[in-house]
Protein backbone atom coordinates (compact mmCIF):
# COMPACT_ATOMS: atom_id res chain seq x y z
CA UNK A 1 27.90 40.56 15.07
CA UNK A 2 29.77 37.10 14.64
CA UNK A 3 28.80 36.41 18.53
CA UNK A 4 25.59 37.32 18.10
CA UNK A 5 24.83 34.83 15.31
CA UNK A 6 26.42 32.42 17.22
CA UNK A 7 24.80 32.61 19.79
CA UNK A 8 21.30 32.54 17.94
CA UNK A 9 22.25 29.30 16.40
CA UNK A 10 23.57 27.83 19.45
CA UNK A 11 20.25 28.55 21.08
CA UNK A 12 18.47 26.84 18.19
CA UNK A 13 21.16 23.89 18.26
CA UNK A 14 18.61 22.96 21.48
CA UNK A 15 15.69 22.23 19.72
CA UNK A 16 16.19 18.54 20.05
CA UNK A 17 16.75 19.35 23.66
CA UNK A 18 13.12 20.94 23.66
CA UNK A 19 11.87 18.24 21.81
CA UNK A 20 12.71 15.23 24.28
CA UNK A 21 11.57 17.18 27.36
CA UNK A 22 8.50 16.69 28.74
CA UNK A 23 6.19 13.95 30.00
CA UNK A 24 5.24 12.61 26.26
CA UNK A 25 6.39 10.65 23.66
CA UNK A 26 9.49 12.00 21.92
CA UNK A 27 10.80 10.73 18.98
CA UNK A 28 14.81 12.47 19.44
CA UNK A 29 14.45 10.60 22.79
CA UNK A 30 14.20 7.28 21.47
CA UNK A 31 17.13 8.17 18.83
CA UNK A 32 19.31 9.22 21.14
CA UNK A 33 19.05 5.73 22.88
CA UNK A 34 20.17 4.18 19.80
CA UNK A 35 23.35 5.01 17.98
CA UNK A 36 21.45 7.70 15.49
CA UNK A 37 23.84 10.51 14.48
CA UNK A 38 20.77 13.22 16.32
CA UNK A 39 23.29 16.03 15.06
CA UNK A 40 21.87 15.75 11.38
CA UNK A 41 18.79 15.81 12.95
CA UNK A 42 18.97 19.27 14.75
CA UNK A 43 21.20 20.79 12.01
CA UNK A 44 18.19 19.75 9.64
CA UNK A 45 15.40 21.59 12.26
CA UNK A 46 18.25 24.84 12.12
CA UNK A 47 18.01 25.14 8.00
CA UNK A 48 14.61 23.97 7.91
CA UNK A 49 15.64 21.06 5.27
CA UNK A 50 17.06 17.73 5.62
CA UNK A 51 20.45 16.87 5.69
CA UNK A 52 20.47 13.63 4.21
CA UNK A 53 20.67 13.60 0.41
CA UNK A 54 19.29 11.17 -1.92
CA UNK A 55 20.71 7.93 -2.15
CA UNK A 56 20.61 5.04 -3.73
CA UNK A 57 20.88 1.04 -4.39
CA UNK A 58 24.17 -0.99 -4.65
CA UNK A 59 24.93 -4.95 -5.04
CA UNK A 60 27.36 -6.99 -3.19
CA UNK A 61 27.43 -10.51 -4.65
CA UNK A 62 25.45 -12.20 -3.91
CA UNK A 63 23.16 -9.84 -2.58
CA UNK A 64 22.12 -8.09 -6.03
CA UNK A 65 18.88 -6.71 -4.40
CA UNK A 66 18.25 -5.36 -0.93
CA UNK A 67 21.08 -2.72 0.29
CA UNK A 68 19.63 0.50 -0.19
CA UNK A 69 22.12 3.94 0.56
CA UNK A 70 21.24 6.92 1.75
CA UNK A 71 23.56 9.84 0.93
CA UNK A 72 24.85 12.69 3.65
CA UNK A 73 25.00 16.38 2.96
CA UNK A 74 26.80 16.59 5.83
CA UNK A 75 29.84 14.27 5.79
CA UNK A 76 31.80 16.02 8.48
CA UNK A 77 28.74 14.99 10.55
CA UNK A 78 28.35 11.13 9.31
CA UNK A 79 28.73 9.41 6.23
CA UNK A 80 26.44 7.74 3.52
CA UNK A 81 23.86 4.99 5.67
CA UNK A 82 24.20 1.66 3.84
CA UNK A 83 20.83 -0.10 4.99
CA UNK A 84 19.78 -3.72 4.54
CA UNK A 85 16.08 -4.05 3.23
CA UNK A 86 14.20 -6.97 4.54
CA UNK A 87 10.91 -7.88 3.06
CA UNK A 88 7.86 -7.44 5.18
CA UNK A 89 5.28 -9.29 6.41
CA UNK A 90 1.64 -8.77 4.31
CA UNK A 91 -0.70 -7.49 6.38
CA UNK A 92 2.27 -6.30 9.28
CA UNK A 93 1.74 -9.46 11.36
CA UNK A 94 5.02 -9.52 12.97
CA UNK A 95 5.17 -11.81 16.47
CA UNK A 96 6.91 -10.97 19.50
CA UNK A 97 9.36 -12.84 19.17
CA UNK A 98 10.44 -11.42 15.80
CA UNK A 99 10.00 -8.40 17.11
CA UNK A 100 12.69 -9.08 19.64
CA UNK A 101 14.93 -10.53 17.08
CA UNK A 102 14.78 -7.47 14.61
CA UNK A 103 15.50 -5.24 18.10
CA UNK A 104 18.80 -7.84 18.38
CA UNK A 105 19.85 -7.21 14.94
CA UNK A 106 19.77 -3.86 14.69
CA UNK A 107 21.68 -3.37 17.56
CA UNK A 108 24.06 -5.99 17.03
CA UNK A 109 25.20 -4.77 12.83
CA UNK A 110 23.26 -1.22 12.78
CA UNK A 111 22.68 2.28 14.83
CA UNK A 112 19.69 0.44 17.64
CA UNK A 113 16.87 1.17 15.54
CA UNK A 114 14.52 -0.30 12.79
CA UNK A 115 12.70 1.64 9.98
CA UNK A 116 9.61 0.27 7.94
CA UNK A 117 8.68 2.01 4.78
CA UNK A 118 5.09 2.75 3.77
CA UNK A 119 5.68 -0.06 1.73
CA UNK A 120 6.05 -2.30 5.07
CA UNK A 121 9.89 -3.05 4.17
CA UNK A 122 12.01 -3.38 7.27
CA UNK A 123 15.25 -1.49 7.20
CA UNK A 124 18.49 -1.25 9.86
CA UNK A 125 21.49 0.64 9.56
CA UNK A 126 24.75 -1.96 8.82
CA UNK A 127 28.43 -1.92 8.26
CA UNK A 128 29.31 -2.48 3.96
CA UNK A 129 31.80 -5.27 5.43
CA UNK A 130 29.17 -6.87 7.64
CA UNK A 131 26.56 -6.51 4.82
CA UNK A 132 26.54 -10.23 4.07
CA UNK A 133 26.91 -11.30 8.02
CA UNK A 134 23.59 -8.98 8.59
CA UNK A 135 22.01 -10.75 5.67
CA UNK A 136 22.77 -14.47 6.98
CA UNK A 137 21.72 -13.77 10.30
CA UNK A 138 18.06 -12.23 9.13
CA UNK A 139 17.91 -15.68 6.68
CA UNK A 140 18.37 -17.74 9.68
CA UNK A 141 15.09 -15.26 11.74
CA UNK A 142 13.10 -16.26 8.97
CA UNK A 143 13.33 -13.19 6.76
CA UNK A 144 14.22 -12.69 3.07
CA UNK A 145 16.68 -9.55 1.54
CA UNK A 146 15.95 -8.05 -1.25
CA UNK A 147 13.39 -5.30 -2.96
CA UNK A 148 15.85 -2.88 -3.97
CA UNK A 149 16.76 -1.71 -7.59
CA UNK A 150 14.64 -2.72 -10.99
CA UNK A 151 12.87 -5.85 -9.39
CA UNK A 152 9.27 -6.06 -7.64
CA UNK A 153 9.75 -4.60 -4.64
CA UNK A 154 8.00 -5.70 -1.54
CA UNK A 155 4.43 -6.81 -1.76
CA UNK A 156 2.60 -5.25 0.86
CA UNK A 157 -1.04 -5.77 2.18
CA UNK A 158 -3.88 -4.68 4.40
CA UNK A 159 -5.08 -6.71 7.16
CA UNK A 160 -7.90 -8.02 5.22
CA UNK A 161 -9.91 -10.16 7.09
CA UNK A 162 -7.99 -10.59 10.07
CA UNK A 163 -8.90 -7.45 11.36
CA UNK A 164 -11.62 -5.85 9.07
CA UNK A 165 -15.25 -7.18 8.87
CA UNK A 166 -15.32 -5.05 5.12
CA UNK A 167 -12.83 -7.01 3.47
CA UNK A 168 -14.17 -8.81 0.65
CA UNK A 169 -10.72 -11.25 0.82
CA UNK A 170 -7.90 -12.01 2.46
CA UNK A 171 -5.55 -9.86 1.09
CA UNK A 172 -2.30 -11.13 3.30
CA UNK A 173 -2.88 -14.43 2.03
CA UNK A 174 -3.07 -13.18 -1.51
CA UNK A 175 0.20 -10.98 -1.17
CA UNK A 176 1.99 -13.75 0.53
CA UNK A 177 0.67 -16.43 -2.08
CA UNK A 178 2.52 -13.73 -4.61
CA UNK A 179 5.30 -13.34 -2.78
CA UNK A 180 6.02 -16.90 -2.48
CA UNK A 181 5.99 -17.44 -6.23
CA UNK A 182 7.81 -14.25 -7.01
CA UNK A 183 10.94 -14.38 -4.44
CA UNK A 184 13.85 -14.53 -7.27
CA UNK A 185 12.23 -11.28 -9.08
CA UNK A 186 12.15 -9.26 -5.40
CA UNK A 187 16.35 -10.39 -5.30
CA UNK A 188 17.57 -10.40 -8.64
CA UNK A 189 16.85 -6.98 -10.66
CA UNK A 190 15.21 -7.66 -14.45
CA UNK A 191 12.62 -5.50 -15.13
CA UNK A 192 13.12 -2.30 -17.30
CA UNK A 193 12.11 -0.41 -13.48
CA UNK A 194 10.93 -0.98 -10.22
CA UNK A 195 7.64 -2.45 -10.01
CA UNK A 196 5.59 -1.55 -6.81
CA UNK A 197 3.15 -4.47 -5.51
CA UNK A 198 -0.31 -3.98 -3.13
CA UNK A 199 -3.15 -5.88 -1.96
CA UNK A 200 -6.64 -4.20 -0.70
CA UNK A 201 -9.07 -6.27 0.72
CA UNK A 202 -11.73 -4.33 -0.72
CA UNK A 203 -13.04 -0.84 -2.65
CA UNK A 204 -11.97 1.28 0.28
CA UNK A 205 -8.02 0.57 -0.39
CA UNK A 206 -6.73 1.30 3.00
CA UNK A 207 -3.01 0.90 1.73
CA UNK A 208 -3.89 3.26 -1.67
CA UNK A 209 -2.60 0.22 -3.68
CA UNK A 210 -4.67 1.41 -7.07
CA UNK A 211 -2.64 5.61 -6.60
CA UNK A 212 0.83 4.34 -5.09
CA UNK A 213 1.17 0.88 -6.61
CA UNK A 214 2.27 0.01 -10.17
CA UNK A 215 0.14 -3.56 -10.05
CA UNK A 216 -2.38 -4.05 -7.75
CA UNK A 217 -5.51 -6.49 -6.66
CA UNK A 218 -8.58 -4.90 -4.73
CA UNK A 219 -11.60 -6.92 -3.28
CA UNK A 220 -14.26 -6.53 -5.22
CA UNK A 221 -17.61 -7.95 -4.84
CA UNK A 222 -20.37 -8.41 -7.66
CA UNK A 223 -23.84 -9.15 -6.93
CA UNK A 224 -26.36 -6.82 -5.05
CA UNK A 225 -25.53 -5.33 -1.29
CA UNK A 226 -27.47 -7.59 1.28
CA UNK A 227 -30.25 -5.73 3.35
CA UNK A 228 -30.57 -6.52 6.59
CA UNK A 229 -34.03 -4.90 7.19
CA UNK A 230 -34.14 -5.99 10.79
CA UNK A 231 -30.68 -4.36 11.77
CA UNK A 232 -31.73 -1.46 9.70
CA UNK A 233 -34.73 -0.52 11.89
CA UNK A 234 -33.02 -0.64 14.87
CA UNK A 235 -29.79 1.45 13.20
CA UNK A 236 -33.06 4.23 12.18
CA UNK A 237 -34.28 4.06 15.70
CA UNK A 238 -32.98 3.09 18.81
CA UNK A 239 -28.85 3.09 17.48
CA UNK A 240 -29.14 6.77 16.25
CA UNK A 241 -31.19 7.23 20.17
CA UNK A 242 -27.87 5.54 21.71
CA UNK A 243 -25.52 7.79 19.84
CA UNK A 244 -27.25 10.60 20.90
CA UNK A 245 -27.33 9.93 24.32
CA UNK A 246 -23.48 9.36 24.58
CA UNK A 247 -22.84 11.96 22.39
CA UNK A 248 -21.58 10.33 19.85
CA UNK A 249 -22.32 11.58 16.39
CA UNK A 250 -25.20 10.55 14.86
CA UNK A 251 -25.57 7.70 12.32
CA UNK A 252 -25.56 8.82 8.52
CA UNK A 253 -29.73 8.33 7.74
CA UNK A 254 -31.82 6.96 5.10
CA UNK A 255 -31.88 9.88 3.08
CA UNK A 256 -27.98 10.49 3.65
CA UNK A 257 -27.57 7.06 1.97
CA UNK A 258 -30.04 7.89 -0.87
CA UNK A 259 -29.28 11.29 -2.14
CA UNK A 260 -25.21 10.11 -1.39
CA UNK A 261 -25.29 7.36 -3.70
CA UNK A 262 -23.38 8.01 -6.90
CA UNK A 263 -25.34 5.10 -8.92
CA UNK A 264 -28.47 6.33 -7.35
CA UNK A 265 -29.85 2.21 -7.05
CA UNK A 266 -30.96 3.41 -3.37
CA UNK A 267 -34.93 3.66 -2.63
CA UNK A 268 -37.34 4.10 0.58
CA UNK A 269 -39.00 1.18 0.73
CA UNK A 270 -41.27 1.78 3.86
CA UNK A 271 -39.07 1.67 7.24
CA UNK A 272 -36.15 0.17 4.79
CA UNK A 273 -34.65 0.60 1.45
CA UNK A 274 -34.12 -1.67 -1.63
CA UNK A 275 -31.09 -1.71 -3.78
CA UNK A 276 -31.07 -1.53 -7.77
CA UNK A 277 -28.61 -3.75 -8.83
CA UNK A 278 -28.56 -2.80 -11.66
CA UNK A 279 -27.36 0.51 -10.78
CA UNK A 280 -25.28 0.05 -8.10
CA UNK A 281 -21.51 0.72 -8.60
CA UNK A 282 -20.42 -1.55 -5.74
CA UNK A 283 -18.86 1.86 -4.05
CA UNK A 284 -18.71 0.67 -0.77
CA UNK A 285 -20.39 3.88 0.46
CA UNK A 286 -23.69 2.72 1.98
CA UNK A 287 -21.70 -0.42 3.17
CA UNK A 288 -19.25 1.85 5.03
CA UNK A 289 -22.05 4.22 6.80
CA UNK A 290 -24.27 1.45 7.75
CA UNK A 291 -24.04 -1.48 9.51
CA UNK A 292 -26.91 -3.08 8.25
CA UNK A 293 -25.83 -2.89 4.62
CA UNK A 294 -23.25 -5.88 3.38
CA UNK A 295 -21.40 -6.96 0.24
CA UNK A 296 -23.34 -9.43 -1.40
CA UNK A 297 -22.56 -12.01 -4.22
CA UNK A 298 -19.57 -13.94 -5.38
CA UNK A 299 -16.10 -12.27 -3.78
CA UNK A 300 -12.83 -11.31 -6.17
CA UNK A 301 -10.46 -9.20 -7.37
CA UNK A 302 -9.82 -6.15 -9.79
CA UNK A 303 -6.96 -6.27 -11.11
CA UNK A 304 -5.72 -2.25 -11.18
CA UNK A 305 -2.54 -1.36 -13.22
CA UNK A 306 -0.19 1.60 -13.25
CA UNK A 307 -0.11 3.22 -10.40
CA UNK A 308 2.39 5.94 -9.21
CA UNK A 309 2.82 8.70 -6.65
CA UNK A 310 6.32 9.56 -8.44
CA UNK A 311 6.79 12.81 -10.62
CA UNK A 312 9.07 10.81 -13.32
CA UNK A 313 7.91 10.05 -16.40
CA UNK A 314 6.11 11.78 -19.27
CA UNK A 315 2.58 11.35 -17.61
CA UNK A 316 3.83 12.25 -13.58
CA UNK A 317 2.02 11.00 -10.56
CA UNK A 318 -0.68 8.59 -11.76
CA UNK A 319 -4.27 6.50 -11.24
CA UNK A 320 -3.93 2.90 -11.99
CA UNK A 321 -6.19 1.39 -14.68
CA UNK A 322 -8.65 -1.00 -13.99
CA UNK A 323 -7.72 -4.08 -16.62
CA UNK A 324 -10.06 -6.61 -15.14
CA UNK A 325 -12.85 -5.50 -13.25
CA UNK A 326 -13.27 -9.41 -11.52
CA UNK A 327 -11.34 -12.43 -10.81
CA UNK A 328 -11.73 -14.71 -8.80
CA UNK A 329 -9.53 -15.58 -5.37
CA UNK A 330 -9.91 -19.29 -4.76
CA UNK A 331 -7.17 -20.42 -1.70
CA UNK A 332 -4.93 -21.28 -1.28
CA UNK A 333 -2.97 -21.19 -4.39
CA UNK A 334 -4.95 -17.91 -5.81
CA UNK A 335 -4.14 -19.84 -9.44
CA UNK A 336 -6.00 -17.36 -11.23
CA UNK A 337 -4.49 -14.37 -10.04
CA UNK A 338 -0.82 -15.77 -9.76
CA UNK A 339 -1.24 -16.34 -13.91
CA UNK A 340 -2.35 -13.17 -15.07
CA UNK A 341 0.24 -11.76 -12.17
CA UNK A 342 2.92 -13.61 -13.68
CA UNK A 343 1.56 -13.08 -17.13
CA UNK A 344 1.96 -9.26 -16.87
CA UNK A 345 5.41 -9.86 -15.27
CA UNK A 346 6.52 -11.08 -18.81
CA UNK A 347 4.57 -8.92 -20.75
CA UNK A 348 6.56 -5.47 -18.97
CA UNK A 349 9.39 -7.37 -19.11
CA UNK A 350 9.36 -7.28 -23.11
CA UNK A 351 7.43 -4.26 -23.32
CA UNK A 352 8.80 -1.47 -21.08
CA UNK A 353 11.79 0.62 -22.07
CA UNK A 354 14.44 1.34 -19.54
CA UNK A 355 12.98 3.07 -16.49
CA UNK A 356 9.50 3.44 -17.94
CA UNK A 357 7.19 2.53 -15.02
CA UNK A 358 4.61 0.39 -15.56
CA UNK A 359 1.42 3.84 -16.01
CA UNK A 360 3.62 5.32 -18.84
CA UNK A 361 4.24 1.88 -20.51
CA UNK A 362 0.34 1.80 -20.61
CA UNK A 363 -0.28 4.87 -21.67
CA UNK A 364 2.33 5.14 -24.22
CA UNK A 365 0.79 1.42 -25.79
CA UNK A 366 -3.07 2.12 -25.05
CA UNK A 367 -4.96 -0.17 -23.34
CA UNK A 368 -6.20 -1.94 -26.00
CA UNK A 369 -2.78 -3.00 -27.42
CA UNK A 370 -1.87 -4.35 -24.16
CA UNK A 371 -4.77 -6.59 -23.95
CA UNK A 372 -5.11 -7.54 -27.03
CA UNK A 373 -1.12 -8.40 -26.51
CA UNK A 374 -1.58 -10.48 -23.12
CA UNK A 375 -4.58 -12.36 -25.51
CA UNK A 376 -7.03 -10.83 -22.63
CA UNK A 377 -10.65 -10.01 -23.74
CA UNK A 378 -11.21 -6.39 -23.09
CA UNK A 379 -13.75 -5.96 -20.18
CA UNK A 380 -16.85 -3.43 -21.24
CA UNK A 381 -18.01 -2.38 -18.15
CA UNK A 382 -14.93 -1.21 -17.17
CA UNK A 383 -13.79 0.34 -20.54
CA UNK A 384 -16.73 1.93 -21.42
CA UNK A 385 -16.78 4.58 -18.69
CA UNK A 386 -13.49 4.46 -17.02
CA UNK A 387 -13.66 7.68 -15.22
CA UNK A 388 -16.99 6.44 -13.16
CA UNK A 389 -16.97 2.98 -13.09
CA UNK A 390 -13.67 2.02 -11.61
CA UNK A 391 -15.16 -0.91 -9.58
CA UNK A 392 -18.57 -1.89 -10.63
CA UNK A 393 -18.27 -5.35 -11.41
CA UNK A 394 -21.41 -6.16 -13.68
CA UNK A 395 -23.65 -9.30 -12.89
CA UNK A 396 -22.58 -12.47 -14.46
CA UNK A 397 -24.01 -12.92 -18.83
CA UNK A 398 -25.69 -9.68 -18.50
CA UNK A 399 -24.41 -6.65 -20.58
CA UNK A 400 -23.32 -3.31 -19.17
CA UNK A 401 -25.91 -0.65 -19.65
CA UNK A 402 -25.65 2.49 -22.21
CA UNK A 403 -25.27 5.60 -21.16
């Protein structure tokens, strides 16, 4: 019976085997060209779980932020993994050259390979007693340590503009411009937790900033969606005619736009539409569907606090709350939104109890403390219907609407 159940784990023992054959891409292929213990790896495919165990964050003066350990369930395999956590580029904008150098340091104080979080950290395997070697040598690339423990971890971004004609600002810049003023609170931990930082160039908040980060800024845009009536015609006629003929599918229509729109501020207006200000709640939808729909007005911010994907805490996995439905982001120094950034900073600082993230601090104070607090005028259109307005951005001097 023993023989047989060795043998049936022996034959599963090959599933990394099976995985790295073939003509594809293989992920235990490129492991097992670096120094990666792959054994963990196919004992975790035999038990169905993973065999690393939760970890952790140490300091080694006078790195107090950025070594991050994993733990090992299976030590007769390989130890604890004591990483060093750089801090990302916004936006992922990382040159060749970098590139190269990252590839050089990994192999020359880690396993061969680099991991980046979905919080665009960069992470490689080192040595505890080449710690502050690895740390030098990724100072003198260019790159910063830290982003570990209770301190603002890294600030990550979309592309914004560089890459995406919907982004209402450049969110890299933005992130950077906070990084930059920030540095000593991403390396030296002071806050009563860790404090999660995103950017979203606009509504659509490709990098889920306003669920996953604890503070973040979104483009916003306030003003009414600009028409393009002559683009519109042809996206009616002769683009939906082109997508059919390639067999594409075909472009949401008028009345998708109309009867989709959760303001309802979209009308027929002959062979076009027209757009009720007013009403519109600056969703992004007809401006994602249709090309010849744009943002219009003055470009900003809302500022969107709270966030959390975590189950810890007495409120669990959370929403951020929208604190400031517009401000504005003038380059290059972003003044306005480094002060209430900063401002905030202080306030959670004071305010939040040991490992309280930033959601349950605000929901244990209320919103209105808080502002009233920070000596921030409350903002109507966003607190008077919270659950359905979480970006409309009313027009300048004229009062939100009643219900």
């Amino acid at each position: 019976m023993t023989d047989v159940v060795q043998g049936e784990q022996a034959d599963q023992m090959r599933l990394c085997d099976r995985l790295s054959a073939g003509p594809y891409p293989s992920l235990v292929r490129e492991l097992r060209q670096s120094r990666f213990p792959v054994r963990m790896l196919e004992e975790g495919l035999l038990l169905n779980r993973t065999q690393w165990s939760t970890g952790g964050y140490i300091s080694v003066p006078p790195l107090l932020a950025g070594i991050a350990v994993t733990g090992s369930a299976r030590p007769e395999i390989t130890p604890e993994v004591t990483s060093l956590r750089l801090l990302g580029v916004p936006g992922g904008f990382l040159s060749p050259e970098l590139m190269r150098r990252l590839a050089d340091l990994a192999e020359e104080f880690g396993d061969g390979h680099l991991r980046w979080t979905t919080a665009g950290s960069i992470e490689f395997g080192v040595e505890r007693d080449r710690l502050l070697e690895a740390a030098a040598a990724a100072n003198e690339a260019g790159l910063d340590v830290g982003s570990t423990g209770d301190d603002i971890r890294n600030l990550s971004a979309c592309p914004g503009s560089y890459r995406c004609d919907l982004a209402l600002v450049n969110a890299p810049d933005i992130a950077f411009a906070l990084g930059r003023a920030t540095i000593d609170d991403q390396q030296y931990p002071g806050f009563p937790n860790k404090l999660k930082t995103g950017v979203s160039g606009c509504p659509n908040d490709c990098v889920r900033a306003q669920m996953q980060k604890d503070h973040a800024f979104v483009g916003v845009f306030r003003g009414v969606p600009a028409v393009d009536h002559e683009m519109m015609a042809w996206w009616l006629g002769e683009g939906a005619k082109a997508a059919a003929s390639t067999g594409s599918s075909p472009p949401a229509g008028m009345d998708y736009l109309i009867s989709n729109c959760p303001g309802a501020a979209i009308e027929r207006s002959g062979d076009s539409i027209v757009i009720d200000g007013s009403a519109c709640r600056h969703c992004m939808l007809c401006i994602n569907k249709c090309p010849a729909i744009r943002p219009g007005g003055e470009h900003g911010v809302a500022w969107v606090a709270g966030g959390k994907y975590g189950h810890r805490g007495a409120n669990g996995p959370m929403t951020g709350f929208v604190l400031a439905s517009f401000i504005p982001a003038i380059p290059p120094d972003y003044t306005e939104i480094l002060e209430i950034y900063k401002r905030f900073l202080d306030f959670y600082a004071d305010h939040g109890r040991r490992k309280e993230r930033v959601g349950d601090m605000l929901v244990r104070m209320g919103l209105k403390t808080v502002l009233e607090l920070m000596e921030l005028e409350p903002d109507p259109a966003i607190l008077e219907e919270p659950a359905q307005k979480l970006f409309v951005v009313w027009p300048v001097n004229e009062p939100p609407r009643g219900r």
